[in-house]
C-alpha atoms as a PDB file:
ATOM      1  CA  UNK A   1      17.082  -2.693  20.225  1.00  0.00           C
ATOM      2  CA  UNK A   2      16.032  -0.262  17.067  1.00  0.00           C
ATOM      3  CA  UNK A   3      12.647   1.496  17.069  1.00  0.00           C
ATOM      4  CA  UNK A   4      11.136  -1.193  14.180  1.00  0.00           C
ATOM      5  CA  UNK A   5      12.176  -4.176  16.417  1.00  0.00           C
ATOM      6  CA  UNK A   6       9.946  -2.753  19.188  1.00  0.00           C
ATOM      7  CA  UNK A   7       7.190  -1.355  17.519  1.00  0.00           C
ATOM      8  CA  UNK A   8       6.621  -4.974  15.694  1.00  0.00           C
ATOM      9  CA  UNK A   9       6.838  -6.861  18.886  1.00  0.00           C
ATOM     10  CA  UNK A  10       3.193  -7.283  19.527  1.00  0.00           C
ATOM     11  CA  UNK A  11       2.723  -8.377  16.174  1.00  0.00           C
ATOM     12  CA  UNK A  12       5.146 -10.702  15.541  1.00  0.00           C
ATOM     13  CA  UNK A  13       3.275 -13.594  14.839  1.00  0.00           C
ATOM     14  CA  UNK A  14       0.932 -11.673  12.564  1.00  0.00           C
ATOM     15  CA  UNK A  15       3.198  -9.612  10.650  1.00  0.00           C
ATOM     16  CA  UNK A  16       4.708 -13.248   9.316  1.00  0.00           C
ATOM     17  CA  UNK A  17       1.752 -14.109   8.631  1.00  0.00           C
ATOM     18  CA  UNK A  18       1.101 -10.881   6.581  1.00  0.00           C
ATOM     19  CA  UNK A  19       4.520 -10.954   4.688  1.00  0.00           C
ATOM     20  CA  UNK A  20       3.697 -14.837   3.903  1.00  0.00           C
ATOM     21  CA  UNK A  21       0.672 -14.001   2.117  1.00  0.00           C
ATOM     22  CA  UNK A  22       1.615 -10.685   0.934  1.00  0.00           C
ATOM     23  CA  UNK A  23       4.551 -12.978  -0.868  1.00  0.00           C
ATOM     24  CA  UNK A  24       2.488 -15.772  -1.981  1.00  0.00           C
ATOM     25  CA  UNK A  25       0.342 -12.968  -3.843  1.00  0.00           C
ATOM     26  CA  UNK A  26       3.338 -11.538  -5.513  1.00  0.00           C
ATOM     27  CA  UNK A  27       3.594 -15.182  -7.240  1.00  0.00           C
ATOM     28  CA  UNK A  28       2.985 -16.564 -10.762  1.00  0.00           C
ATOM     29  CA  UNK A  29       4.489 -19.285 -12.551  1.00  0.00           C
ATOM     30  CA  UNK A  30       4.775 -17.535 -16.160  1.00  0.00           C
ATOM     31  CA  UNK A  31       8.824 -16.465 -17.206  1.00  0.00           C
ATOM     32  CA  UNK A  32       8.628 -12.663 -17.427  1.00  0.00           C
ATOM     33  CA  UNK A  33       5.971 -11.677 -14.750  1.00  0.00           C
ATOM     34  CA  UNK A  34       7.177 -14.248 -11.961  1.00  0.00           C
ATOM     35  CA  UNK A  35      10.828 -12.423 -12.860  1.00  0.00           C
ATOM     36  CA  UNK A  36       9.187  -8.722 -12.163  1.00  0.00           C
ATOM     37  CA  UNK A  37       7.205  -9.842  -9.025  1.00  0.00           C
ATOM     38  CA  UNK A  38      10.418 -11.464  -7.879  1.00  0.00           C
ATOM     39  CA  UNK A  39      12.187  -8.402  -8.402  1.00  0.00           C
ATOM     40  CA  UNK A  40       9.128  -6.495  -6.657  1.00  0.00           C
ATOM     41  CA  UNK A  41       9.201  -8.661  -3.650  1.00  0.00           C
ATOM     42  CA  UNK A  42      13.170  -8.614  -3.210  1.00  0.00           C
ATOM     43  CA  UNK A  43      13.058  -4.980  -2.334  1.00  0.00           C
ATOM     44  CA  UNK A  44      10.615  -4.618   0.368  1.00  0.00           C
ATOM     45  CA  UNK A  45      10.371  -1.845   2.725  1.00  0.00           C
ATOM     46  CA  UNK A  46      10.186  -1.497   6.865  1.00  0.00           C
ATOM     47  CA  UNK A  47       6.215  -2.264   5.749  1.00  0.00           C
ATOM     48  CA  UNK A  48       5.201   0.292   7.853  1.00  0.00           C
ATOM     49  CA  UNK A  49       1.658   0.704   6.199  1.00  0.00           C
ATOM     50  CA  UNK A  50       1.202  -3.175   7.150  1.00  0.00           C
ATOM     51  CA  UNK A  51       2.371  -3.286  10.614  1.00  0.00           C
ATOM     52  CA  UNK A  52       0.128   0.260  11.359  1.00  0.00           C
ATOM     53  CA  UNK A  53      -2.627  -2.101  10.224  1.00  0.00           C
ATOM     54  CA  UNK A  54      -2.008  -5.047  12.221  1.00  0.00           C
ATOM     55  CA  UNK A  55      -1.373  -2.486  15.271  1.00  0.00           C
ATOM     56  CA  UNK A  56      -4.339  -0.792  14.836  1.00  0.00           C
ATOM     57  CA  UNK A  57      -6.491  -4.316  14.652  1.00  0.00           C
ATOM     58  CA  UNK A  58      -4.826  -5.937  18.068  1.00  0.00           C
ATOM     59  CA  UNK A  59      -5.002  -2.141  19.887  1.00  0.00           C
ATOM     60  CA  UNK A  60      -9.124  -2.695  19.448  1.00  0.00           C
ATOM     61  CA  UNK A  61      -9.407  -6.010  19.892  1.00  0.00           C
ATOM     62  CA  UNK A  62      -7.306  -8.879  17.582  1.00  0.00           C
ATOM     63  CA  UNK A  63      -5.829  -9.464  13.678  1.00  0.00           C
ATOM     64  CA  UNK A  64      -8.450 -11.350  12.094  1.00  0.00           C
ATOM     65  CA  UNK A  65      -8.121 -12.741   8.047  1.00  0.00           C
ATOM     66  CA  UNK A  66     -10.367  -9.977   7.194  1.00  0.00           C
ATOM     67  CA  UNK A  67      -7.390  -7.704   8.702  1.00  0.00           C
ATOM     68  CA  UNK A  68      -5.026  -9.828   6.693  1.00  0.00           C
ATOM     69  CA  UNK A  69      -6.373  -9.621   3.454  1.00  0.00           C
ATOM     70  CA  UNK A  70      -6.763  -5.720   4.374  1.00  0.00           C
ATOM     71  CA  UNK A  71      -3.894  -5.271   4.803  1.00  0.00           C
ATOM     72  CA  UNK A  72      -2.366  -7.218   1.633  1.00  0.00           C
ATOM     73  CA  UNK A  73      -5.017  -5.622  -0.255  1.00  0.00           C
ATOM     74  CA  UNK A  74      -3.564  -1.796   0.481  1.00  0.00           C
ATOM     75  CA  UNK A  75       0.536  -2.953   0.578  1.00  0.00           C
ATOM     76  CA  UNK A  76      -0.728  -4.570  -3.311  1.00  0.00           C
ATOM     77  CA  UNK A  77      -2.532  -1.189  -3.891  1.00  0.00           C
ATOM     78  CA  UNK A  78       0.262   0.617  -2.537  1.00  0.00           C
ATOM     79  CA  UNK A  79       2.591  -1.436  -4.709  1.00  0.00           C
ATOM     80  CA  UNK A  80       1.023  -1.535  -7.765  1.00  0.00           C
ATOM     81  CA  UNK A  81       0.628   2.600  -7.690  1.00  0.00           C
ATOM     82  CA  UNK A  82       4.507   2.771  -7.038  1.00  0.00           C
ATOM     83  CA  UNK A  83       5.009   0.724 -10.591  1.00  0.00           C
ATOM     84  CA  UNK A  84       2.784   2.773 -12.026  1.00  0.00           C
ATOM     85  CA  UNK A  85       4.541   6.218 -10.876  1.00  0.00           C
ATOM     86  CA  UNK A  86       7.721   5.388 -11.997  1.00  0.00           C
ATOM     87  CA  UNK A  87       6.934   4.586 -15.268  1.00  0.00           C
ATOM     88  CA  UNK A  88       5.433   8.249 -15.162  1.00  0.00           C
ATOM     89  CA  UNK A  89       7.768   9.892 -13.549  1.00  0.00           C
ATOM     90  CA  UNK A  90      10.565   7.807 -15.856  1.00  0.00           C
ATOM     91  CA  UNK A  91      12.363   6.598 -12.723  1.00  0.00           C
ATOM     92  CA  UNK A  92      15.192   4.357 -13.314  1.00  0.00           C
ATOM     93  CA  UNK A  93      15.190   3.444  -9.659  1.00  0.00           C
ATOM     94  CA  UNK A  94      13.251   2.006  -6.755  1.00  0.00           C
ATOM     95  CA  UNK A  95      14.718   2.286  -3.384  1.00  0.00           C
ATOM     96  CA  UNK A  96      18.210   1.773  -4.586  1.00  0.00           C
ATOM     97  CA  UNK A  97      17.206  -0.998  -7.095  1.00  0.00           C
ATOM     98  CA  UNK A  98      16.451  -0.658 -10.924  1.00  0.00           C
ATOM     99  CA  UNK A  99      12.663   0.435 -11.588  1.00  0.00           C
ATOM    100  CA  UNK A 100      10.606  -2.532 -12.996  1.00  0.00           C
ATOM    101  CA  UNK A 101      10.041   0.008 -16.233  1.00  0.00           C
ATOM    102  CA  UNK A 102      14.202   0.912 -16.079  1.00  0.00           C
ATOM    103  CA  UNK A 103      14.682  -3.479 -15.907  1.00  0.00           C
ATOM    104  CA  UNK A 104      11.849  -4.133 -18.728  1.00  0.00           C
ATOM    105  CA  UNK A 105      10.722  -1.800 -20.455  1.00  0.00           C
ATOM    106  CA  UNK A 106       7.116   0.707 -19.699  1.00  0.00           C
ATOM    107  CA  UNK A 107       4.939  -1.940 -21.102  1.00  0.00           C
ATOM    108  CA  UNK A 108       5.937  -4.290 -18.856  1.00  0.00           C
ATOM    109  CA  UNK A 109       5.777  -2.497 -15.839  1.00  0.00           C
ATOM    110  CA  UNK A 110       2.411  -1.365 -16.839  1.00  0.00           C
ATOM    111  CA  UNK A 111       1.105  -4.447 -17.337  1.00  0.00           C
ATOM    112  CA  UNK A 112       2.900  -6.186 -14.292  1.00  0.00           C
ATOM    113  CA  UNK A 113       1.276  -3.089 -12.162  1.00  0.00           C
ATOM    114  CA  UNK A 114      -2.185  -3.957 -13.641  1.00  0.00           C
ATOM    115  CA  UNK A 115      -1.450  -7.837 -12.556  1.00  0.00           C
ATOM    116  CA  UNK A 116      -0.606  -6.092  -9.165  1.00  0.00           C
ATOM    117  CA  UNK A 117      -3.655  -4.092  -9.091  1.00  0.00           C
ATOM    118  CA  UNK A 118      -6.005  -7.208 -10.051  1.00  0.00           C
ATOM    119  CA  UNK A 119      -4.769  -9.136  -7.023  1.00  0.00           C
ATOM    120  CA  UNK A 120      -4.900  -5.982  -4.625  1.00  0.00           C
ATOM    121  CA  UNK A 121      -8.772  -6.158  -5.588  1.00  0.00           C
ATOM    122  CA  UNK A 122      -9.092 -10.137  -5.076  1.00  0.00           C
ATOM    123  CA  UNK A 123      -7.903  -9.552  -1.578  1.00  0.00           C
ATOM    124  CA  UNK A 124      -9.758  -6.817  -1.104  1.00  0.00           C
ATOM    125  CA  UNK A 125     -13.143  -8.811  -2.087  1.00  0.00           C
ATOM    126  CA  UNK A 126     -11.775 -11.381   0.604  1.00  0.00           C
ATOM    127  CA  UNK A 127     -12.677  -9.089   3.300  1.00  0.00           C
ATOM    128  CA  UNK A 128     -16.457  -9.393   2.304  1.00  0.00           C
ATOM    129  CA  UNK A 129     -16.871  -6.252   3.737  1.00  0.00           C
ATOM    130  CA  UNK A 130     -18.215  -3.418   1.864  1.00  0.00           C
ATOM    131  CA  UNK A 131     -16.963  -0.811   3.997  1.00  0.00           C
ATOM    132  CA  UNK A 132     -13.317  -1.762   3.911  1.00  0.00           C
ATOM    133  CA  UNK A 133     -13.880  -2.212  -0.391  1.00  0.00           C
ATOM    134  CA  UNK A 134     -15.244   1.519  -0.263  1.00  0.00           C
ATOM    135  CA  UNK A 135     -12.154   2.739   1.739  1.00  0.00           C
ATOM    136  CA  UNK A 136      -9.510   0.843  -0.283  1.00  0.00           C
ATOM    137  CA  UNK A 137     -11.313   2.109  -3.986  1.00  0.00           C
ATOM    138  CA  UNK A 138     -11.418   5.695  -2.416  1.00  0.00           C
ATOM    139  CA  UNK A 139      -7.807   5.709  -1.513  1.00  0.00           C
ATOM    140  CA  UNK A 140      -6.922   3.825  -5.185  1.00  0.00           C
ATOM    141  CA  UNK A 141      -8.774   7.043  -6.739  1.00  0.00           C
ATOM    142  CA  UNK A 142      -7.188   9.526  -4.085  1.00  0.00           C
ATOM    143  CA  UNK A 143      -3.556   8.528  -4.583  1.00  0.00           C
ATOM    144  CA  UNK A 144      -3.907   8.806  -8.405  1.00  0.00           C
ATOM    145  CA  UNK A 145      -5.322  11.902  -7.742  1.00  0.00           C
ATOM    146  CA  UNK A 146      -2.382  12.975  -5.757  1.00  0.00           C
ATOM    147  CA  UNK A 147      -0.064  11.621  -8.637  1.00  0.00           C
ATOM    148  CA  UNK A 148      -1.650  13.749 -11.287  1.00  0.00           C
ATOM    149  CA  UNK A 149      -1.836  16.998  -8.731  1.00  0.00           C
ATOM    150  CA  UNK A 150       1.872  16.156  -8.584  1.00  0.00           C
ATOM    151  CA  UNK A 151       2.983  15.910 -11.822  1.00  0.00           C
ATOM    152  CA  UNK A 152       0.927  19.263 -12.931  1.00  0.00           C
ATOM    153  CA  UNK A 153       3.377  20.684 -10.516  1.00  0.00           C
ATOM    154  CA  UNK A 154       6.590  19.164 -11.251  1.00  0.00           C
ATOM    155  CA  UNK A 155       7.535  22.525 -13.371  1.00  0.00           C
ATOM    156  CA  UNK A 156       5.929  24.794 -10.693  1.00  0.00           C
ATOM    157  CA  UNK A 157       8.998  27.326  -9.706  1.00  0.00           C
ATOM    158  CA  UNK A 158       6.351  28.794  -7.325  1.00  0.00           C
ATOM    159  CA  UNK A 159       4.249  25.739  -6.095  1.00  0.00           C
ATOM    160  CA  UNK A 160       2.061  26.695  -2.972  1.00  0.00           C
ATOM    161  CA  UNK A 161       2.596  25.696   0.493  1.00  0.00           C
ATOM    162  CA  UNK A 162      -1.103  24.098  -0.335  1.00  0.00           C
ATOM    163  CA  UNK A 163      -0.686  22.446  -3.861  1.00  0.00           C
ATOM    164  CA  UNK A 164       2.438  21.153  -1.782  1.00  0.00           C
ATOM    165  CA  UNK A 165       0.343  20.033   1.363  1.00  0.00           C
ATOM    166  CA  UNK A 166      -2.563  18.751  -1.045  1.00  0.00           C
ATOM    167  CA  UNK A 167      -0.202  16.164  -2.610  1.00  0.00           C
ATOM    168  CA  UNK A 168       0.790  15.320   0.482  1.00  0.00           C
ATOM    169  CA  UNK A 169      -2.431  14.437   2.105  1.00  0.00           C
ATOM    170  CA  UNK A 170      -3.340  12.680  -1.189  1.00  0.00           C
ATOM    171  CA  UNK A 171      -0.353  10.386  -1.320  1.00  0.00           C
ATOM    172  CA  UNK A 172       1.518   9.374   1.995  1.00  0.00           C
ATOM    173  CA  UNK A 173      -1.069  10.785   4.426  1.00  0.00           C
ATOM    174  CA  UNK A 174      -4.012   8.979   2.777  1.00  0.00           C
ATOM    175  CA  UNK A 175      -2.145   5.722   2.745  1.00  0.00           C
ATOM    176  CA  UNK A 176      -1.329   6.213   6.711  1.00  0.00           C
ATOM    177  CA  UNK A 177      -5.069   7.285   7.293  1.00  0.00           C
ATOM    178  CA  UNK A 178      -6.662   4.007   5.358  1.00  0.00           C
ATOM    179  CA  UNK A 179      -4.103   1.690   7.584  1.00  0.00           C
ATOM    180  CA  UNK A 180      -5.678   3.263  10.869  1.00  0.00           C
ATOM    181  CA  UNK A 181      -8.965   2.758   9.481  1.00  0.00           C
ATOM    182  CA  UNK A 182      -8.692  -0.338   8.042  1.00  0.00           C
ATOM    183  CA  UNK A 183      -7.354  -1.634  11.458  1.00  0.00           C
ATOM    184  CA  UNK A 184      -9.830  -0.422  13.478  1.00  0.00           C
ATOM    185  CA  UNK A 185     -12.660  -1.721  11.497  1.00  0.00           C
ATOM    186  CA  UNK A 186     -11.536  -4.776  10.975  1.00  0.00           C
ATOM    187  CA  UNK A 187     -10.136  -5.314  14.728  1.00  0.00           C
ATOM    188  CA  UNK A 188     -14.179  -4.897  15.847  1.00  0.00           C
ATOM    189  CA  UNK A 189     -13.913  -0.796  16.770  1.00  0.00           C
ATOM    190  CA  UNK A 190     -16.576   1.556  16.884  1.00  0.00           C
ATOM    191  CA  UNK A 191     -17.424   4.456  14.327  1.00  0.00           C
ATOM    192  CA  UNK A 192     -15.760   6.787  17.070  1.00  0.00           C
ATOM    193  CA  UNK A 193     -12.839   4.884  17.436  1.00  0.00           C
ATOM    194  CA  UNK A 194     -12.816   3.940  13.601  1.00  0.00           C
ATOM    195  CA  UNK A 195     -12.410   8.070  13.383  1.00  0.00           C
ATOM    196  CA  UNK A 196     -10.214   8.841  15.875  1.00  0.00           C
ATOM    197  CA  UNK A 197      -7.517   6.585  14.615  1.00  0.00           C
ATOM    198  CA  UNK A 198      -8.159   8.231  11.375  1.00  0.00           C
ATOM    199  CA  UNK A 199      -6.928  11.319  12.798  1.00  0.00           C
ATOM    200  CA  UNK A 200      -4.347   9.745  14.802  1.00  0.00           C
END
């Protein structure tokens, strides 16, 4: 049995859950953006950043909707940033498949990240809970901030080890971060908790 197939066996039932609304929110009935969300959806990751969530919930106590729509609010996030970066970074590629921007054009894959975006914030309002909106609009703004950090150092011959380490921490390591929080808080922990699986 591979590592993935273990680590999601507590969650089973709540991971499909997850992926069946995270799906039905990458939906719309209109030609050209139910095409790009289709596309979107058809290369999916390990979800990682979802099942950390769910974890994180059941380890303090159990996956609740607020959970759920936590958790589809930060994969949307999540998603929607990744749009945007390629059409920055002028990617023609997305784990192995064509960029929305390289299959469109940057207008469309702007637009369809924006869409994206929108719907990360309707689930996030689904929570109802203002701590969880504060967290998710903190990491939005620190993940853009760790996309312009990066691209001010894309020519860098001599980037620092800590311009290197700062993008990290702004990009992947916030992401991980929020899903320990996220679970924790909505799974009923405690502040303490809430901050030690923060630094977990």
């Amino acid at each position: 049995m591979d590592y993935l197939s273990v680590i999601k066996q507590p969650i089973t039932s709540e991971l499909t859950d997850f992926i069946e609304l995270f799906n039905r929110s990458l939906s719309h009935t209109d030609g050209l953006l139910s095409q790009a969300l289709d596309h979107i959806r058809q290369r999916a990751g390990k979800r990682m950043r979802p099942m950390l969530i769910l974890l994180m919930a059941k380890s303090v106590g159990r996956v609740t909707d607020v959970t759920q729509h936590a958790a589809v609010g930060l994969e949307l996030l999540h998603t929607a940033s990744l749009v945007h970066d390629d059409v920055v970074d002028e990617s023609a590629e997305r784990r192995g498949q064509q960029s929305v921007n390289k299959l469109y054009d940057n207008k469309v894959a702007v637009l369809v990240g924006d869409y994206i975006l929108s719907t990360a914030l309707l689930h996030i309002s689904y929570t109802h809970n203002e701590t969880i909106v504060r967290y998710l609009a903190e990491l939005g703004r620190t993940l853009s901030n760790g996309e312009i950090l990066q691209l001010s150092n894309i020519h860098a011959h001599d980037i620092s080890e800590n311009a290197y380490y700062q993008v990290i921490k702004q990009k992947t390591a916030a992401l991980f971060e929020a899903c320990a929080a996220l679970g924790t808080l909505s799974g009923g922990a405690k502040e303490e908790e809430i901050e030690s699986a923060k630094m977990f």
